[in-house]
Protein backbone atom coordinates (compact mmCIF):
# COMPACT_ATOMS: atom_id res chain seq x y z
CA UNK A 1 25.56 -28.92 -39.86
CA UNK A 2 22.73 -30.75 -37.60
CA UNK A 3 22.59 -34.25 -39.77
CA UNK A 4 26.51 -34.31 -38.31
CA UNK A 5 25.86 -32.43 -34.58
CA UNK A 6 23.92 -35.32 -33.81
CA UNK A 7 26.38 -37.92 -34.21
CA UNK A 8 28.06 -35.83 -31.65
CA UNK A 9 28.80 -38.15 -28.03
CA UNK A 10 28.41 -36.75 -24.75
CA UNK A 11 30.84 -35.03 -22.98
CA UNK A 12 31.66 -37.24 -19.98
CA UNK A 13 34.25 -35.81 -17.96
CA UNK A 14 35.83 -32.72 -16.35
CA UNK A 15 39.33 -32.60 -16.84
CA UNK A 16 42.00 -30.94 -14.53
CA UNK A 17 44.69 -30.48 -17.42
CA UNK A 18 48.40 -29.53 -15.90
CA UNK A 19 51.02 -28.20 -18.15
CA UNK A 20 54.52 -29.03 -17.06
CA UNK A 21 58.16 -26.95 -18.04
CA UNK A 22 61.30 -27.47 -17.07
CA UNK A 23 63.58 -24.30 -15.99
CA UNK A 24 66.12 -25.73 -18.87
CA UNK A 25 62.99 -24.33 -20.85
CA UNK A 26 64.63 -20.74 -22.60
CA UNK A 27 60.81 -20.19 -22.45
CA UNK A 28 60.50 -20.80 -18.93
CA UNK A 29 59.09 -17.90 -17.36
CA UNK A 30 56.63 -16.74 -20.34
CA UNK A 31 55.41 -20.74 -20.10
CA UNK A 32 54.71 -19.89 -16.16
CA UNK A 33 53.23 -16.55 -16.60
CA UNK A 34 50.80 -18.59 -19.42
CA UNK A 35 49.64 -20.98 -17.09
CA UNK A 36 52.30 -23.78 -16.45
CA UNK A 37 54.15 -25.05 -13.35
CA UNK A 38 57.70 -25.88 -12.60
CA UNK A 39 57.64 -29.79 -13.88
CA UNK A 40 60.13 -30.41 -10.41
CA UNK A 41 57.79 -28.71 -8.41
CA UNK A 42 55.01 -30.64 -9.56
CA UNK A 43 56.87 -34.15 -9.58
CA UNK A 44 57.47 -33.42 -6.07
CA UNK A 45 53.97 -33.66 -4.90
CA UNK A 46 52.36 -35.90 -7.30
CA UNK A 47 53.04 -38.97 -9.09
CA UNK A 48 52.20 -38.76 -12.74
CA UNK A 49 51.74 -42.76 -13.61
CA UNK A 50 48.62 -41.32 -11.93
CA UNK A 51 47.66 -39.53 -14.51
CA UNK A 52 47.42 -39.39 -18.57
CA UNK A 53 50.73 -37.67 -19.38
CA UNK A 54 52.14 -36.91 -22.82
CA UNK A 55 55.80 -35.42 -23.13
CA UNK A 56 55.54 -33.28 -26.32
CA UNK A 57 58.31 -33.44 -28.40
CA UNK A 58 59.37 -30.34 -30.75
CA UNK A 59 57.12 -31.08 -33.62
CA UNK A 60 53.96 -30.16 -35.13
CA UNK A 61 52.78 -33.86 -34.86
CA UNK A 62 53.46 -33.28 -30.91
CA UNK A 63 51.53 -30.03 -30.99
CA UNK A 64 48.81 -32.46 -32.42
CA UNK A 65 49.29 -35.09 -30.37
CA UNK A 66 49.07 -33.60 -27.18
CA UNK A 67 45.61 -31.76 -27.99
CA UNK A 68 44.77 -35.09 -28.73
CA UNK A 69 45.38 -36.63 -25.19
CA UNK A 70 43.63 -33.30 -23.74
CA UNK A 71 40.45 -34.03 -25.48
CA UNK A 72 40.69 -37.92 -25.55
CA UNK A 73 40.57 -37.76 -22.12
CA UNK A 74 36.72 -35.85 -22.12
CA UNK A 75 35.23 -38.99 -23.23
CA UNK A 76 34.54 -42.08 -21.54
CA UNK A 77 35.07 -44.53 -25.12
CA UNK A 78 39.03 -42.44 -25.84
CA UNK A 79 39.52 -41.92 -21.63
CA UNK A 80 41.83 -44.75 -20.58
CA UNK A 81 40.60 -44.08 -16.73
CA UNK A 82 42.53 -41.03 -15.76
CA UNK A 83 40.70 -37.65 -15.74
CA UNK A 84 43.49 -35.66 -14.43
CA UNK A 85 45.83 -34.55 -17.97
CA UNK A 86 49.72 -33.44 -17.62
CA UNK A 87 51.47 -31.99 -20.89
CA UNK A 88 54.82 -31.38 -21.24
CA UNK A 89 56.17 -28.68 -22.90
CA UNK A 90 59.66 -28.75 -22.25
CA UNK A 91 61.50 -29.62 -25.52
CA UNK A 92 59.29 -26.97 -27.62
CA UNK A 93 61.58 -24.25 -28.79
CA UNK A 94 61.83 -20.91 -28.00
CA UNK A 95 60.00 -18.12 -29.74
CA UNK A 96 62.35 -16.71 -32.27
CA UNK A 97 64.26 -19.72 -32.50
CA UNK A 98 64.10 -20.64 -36.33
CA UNK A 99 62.59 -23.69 -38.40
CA UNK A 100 64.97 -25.14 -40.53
CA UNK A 101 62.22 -27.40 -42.44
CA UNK A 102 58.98 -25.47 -42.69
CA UNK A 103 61.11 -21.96 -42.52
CA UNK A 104 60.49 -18.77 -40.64
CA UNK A 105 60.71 -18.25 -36.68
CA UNK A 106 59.21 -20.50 -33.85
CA UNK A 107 56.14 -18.88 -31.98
CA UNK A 108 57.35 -20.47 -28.79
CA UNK A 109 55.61 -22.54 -26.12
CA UNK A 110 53.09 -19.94 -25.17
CA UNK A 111 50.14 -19.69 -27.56
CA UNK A 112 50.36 -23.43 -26.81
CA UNK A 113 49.76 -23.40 -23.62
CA UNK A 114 46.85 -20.89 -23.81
CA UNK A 115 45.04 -23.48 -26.43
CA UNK A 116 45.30 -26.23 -24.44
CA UNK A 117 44.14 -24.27 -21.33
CA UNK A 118 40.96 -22.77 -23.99
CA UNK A 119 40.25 -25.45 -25.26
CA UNK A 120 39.93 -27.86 -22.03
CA UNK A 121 36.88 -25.25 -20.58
CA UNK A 122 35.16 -25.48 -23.59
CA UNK A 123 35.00 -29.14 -23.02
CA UNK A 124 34.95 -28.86 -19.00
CA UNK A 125 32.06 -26.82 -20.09
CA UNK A 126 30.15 -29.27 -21.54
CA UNK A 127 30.07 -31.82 -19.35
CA UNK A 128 27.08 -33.92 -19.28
CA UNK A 129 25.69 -32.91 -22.76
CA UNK A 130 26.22 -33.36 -26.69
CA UNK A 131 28.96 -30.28 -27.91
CA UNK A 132 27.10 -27.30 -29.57
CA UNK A 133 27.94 -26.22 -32.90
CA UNK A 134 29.30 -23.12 -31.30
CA UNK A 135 31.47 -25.69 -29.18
CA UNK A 136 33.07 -27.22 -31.86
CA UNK A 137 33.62 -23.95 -34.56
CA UNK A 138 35.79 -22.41 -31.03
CA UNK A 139 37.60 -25.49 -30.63
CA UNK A 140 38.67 -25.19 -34.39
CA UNK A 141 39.05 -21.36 -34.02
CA UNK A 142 41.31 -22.14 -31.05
CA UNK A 143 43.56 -24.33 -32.85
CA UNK A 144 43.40 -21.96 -35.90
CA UNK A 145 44.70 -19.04 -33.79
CA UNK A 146 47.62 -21.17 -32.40
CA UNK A 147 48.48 -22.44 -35.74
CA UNK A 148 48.94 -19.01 -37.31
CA UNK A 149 50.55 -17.56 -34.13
CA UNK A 150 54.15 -17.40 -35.31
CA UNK A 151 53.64 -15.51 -38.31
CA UNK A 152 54.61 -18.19 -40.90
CA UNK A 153 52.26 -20.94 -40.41
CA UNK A 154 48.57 -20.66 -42.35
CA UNK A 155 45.54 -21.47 -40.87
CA UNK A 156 41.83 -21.44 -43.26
CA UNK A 157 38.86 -22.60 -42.01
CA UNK A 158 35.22 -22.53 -43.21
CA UNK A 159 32.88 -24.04 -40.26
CA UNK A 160 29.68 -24.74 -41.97
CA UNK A 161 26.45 -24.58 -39.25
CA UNK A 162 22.62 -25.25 -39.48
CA UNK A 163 20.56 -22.52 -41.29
CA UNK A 164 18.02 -22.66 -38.72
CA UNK A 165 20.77 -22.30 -35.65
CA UNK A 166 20.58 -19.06 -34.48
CA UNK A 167 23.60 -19.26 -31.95
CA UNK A 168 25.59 -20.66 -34.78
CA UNK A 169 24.52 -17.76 -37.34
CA UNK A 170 24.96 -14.80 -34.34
CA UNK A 171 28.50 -16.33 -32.60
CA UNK A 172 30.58 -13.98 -34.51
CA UNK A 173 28.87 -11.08 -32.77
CA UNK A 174 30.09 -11.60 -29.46
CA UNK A 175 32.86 -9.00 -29.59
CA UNK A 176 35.27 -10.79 -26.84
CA UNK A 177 35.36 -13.83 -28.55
CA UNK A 178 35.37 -12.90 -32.05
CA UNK A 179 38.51 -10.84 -31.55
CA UNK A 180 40.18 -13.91 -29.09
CA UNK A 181 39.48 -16.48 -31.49
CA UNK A 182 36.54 -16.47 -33.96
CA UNK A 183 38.27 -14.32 -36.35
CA UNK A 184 40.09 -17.76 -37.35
CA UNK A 185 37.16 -19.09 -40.00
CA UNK A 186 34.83 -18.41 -42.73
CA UNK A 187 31.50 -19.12 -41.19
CA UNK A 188 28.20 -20.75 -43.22
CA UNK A 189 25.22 -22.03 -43.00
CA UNK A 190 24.01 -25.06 -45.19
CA UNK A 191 20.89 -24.92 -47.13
CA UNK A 192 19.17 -25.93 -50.11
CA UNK A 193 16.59 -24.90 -52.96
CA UNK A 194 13.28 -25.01 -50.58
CA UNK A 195 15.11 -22.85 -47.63
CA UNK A 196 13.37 -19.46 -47.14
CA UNK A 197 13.85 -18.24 -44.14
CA UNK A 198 16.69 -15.87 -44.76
CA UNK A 199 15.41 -12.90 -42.49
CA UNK A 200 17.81 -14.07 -39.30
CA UNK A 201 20.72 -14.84 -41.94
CA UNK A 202 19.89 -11.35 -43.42
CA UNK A 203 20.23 -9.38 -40.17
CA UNK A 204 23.18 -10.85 -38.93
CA UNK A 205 25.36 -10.64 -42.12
CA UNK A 206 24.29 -6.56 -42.01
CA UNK A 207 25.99 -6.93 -38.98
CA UNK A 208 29.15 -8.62 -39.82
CA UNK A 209 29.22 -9.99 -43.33
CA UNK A 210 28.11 -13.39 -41.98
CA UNK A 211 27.16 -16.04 -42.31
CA UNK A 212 27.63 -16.72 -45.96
CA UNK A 213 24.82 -19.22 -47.86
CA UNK A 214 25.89 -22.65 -49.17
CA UNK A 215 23.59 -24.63 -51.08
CA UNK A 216 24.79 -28.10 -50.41
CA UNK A 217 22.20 -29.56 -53.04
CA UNK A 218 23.42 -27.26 -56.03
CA UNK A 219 26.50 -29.01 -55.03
CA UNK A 220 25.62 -32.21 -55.15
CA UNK A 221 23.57 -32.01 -58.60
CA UNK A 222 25.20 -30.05 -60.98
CA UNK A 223 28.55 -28.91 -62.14
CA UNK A 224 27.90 -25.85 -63.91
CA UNK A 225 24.32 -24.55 -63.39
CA UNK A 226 24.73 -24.12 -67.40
CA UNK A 227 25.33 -27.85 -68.09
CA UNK A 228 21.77 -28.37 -66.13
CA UNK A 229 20.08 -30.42 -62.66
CA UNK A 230 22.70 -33.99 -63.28
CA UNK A 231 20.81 -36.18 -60.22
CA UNK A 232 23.51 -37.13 -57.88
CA UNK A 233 26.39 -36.70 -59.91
CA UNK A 234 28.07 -35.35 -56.90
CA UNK A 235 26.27 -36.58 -53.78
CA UNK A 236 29.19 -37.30 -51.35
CA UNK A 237 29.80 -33.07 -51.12
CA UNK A 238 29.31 -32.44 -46.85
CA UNK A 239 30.64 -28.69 -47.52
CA UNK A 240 33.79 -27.04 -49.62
CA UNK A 241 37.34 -25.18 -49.14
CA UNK A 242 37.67 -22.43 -46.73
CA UNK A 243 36.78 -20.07 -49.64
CA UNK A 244 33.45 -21.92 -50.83
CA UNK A 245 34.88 -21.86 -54.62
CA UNK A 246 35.11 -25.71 -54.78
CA UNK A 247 32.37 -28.98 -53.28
CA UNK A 248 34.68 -31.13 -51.27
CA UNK A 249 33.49 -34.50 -49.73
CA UNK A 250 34.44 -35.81 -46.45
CA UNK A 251 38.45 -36.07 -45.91
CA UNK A 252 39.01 -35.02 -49.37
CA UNK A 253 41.74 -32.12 -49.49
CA UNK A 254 41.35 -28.47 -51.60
CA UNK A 255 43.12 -29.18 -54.85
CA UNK A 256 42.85 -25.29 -56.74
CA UNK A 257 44.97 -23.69 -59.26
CA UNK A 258 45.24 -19.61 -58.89
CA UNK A 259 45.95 -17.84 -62.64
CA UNK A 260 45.92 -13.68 -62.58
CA UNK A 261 45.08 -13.47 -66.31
CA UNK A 262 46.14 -9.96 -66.54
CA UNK A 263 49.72 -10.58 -65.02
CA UNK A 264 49.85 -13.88 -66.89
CA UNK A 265 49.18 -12.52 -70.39
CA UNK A 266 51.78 -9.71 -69.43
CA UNK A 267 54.46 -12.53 -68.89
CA UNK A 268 53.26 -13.29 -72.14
CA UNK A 269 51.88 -16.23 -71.63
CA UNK A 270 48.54 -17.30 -73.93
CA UNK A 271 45.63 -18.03 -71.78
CA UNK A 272 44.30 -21.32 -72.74
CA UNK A 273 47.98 -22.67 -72.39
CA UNK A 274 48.08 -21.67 -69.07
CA UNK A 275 44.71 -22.90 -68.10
CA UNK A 276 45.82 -26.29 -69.98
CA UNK A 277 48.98 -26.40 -67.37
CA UNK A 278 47.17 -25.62 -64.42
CA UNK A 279 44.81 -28.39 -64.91
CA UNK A 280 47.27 -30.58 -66.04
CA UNK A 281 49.30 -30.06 -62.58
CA UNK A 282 46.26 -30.29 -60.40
CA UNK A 283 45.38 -33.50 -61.94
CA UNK A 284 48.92 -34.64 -61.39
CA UNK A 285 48.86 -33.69 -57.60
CA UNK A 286 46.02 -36.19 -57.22
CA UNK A 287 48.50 -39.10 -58.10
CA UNK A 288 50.50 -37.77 -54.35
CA UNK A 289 50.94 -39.73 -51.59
CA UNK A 290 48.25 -39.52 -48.77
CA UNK A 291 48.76 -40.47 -45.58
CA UNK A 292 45.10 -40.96 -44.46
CA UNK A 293 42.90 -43.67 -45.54
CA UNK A 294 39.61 -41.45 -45.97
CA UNK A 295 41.51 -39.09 -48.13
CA UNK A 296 43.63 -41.29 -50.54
CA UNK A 297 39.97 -43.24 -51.30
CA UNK A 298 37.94 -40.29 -51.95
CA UNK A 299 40.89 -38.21 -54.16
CA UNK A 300 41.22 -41.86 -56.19
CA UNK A 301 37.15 -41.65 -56.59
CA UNK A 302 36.92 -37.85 -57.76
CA UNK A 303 40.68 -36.47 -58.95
CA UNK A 304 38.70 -33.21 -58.13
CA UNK A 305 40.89 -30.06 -59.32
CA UNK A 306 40.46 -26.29 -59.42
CA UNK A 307 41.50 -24.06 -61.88
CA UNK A 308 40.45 -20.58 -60.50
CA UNK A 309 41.16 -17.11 -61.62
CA UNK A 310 41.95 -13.80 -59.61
CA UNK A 311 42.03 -9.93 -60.63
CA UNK A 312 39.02 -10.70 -63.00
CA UNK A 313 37.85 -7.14 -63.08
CA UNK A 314 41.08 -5.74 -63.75
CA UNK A 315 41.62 -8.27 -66.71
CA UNK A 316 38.57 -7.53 -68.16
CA UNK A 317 39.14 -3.99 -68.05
CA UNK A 318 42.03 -4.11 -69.47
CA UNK A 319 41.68 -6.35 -72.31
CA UNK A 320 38.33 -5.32 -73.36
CA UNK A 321 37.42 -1.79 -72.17
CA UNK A 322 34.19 -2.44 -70.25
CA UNK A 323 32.90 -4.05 -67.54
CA UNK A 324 30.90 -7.54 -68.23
CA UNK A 325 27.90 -6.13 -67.10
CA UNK A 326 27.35 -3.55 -69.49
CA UNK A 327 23.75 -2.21 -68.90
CA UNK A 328 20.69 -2.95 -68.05
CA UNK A 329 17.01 -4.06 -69.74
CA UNK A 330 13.57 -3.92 -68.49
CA UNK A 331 12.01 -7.36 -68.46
CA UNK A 332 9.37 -9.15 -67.34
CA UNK A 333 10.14 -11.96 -64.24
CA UNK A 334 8.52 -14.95 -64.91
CA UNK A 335 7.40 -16.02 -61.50
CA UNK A 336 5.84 -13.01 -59.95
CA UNK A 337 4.90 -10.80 -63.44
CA UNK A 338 7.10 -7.59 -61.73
CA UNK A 339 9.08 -5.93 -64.27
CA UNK A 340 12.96 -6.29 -63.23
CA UNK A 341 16.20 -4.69 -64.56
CA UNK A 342 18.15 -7.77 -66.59
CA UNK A 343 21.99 -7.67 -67.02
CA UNK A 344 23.60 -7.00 -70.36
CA UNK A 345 26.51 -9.16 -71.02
CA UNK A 346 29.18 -8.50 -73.24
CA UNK A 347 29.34 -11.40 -75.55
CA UNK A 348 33.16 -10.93 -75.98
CA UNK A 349 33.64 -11.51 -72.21
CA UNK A 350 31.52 -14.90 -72.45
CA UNK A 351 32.84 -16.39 -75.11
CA UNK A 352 36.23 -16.03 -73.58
CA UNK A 353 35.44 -17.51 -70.04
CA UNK A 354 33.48 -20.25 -72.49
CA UNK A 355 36.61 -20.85 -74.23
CA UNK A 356 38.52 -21.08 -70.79
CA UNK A 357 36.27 -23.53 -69.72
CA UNK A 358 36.50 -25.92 -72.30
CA UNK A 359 40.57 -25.42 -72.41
CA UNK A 360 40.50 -26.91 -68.48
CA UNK A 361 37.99 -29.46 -69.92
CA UNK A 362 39.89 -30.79 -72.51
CA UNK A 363 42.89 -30.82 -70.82
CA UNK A 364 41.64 -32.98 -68.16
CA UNK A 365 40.59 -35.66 -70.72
């Protein structure tokens, strides 16, 4: 969103980022053919205490870490005086190899390699200005991709942009990049109740289904729209989860509970006692240990949990014959005097979600 593009710094320097592997490496040659050099080779000609080096070991934190030295290194107040970069990759496994811990198979050094190489011209780039929204949602998508490149690991993101940012609302149309990389997120824009000018929105999601529309200050004023406007009751929301169903303030993690009612009331399970658990559980998850400071403050301030439901249409179905909506009625609309087509609810349906409601309520008491 602008309010946090401005805090933004300049991007000072170009980096010349080198990626080192060792023929040891099983991933040797696919490492070369993705942009590295032979780390003797290199050695050879240059001395690295002249540069900012990081030797990544085989860990996700070392996946982090060395992105983190990349980019560091862009910025005069993080650069500790070296502008050239060298990574290496040796000790990452091979791709197949398997991960005892997390499970599945290792992607290998090479969708590693192709980040770091991505996400260094973004930055190169941008030398000598502030990062563009556009900047920052690639950087994410880039480390997105990479996360979710071995076919185990998950990846969501939701970049939320300016409602008024028109290379923001239109990035997803560039074909090239949106099948490299911007395929990774769920893109918004923010707004709130006095935005109307939808028309750009409205053309671009005929294109491609986006951007979706978050109203930050629905967010930050009510809970349910039923329970009415509640001033501030939840005024540190900056966006929500990769799926917009929950308000999340900043550094505070998405804390949901999934229930299929249909499959759950074929286990036999009554639904309120379900919904009764799942908040239950959320609210113990809050209790966890956090390793970051921003996020164990704001989970102790909200405990904020989710209890959501999926395979509502089949449930209702199902259990009660009909869909919700179960016609229509002419009335009149009270703003502009046009007569408009009002839903028809079955009252069955709405008492039930009611009655849901209040279970999760009551449980979290």
């Amino acid at each position: 969103v602008p309010s946090n593009m401005k805090l933004m710094p300049v991007v000072d320097n170009k980096v010349d980022l080198t990626v080192i592997i060792g023929k040891e490496s099983v991933s040797y040659k696919d490492a070369i053919a993705a942009g590295a050099v032979d780390r003797e080779d290199w050695l050879a000609k240059h001395d690295i205490s002249d540069t900012r080096h990081y030797e990544l070991p085989d860990t996700r934190e070392g996946w982090v870490i060395g992105n983190a030295n990349m980019i560091d290194a862009h910025f005069n107040d993080t650069n500790d005086g070296f502008k050239d970069v060298v990574l290496d990759i040796t000790d990452i496994r091979a791709k197949g190899e398997k991960i005892k811990g997390f499970g599945g198979t290792a992607s290998g050094p090479v969708p590693l390699v192709e980040m770091f190489f991505d996400i260094n011209e973004v930055l190169n780039n941008a030398v000598g200005r502030k990062l563009t929204s556009v900047d920052c949602t690639d950087m994410g998508n880039l480390i997105g991709k990479t996360v979710v490149a071995g076919n185990v690991r998950r990846s969501a993101e939701l970049a939320l942009g300016g409602a008024t940012d028109d290379d923001f609302i239109t990035m997803k149309q560039d074909q090239k990049q949106l099948y490299h990389h911007r395929w990774a997120s769920n893109n918004s824009v923010a707004v709130d109740s006095k935005f109307n000018k939808y028309a750009p929105i409205a053309d671009s999601i005929t294109h491609n289904g986006e951007p979706g529309i978050v109203n930050l200050e629905l967010s930050r004023n009510y809970g349910r729209v039923i329970d009415g406007y509640q001033p501030g009751i939840d005024d540190g929301v900056e966006g929500t989860n990769p799926c917009g169903e929950i308000s999340l303030s900043n550094g505070e993690p998405c804390n949901l509970f999934e229930i299929f009612p249909l499959i759950a009331t074929q286990q036999g399970w009554s639904l309120e006692e379900a919904f009764g658990l799942a908040a239950r559980y959320t609210k113990r998850v809050t209790f966890s240990n956090y390793d970051w400071e921003v996020s164990r403050d704001v989970i102790q301030k909200n405990r904020r949990i989710g209890v959501s439901m999926s395979g509502i249409q089949d449930w209702i179905l199902t259990t009660f014959g009909n869909r919700v909506v179960t016609g229509f009625e002419p009335t009149t609309d009270p703003e502009t005097g046009e007569i408009v087509q009002k839903p028809i609810y079955d009252q069955r349906v709405v008492e039930k979600f009611d009655d849901l409601y209040k279970t999760v309520i009551e449980a979290d008491k």
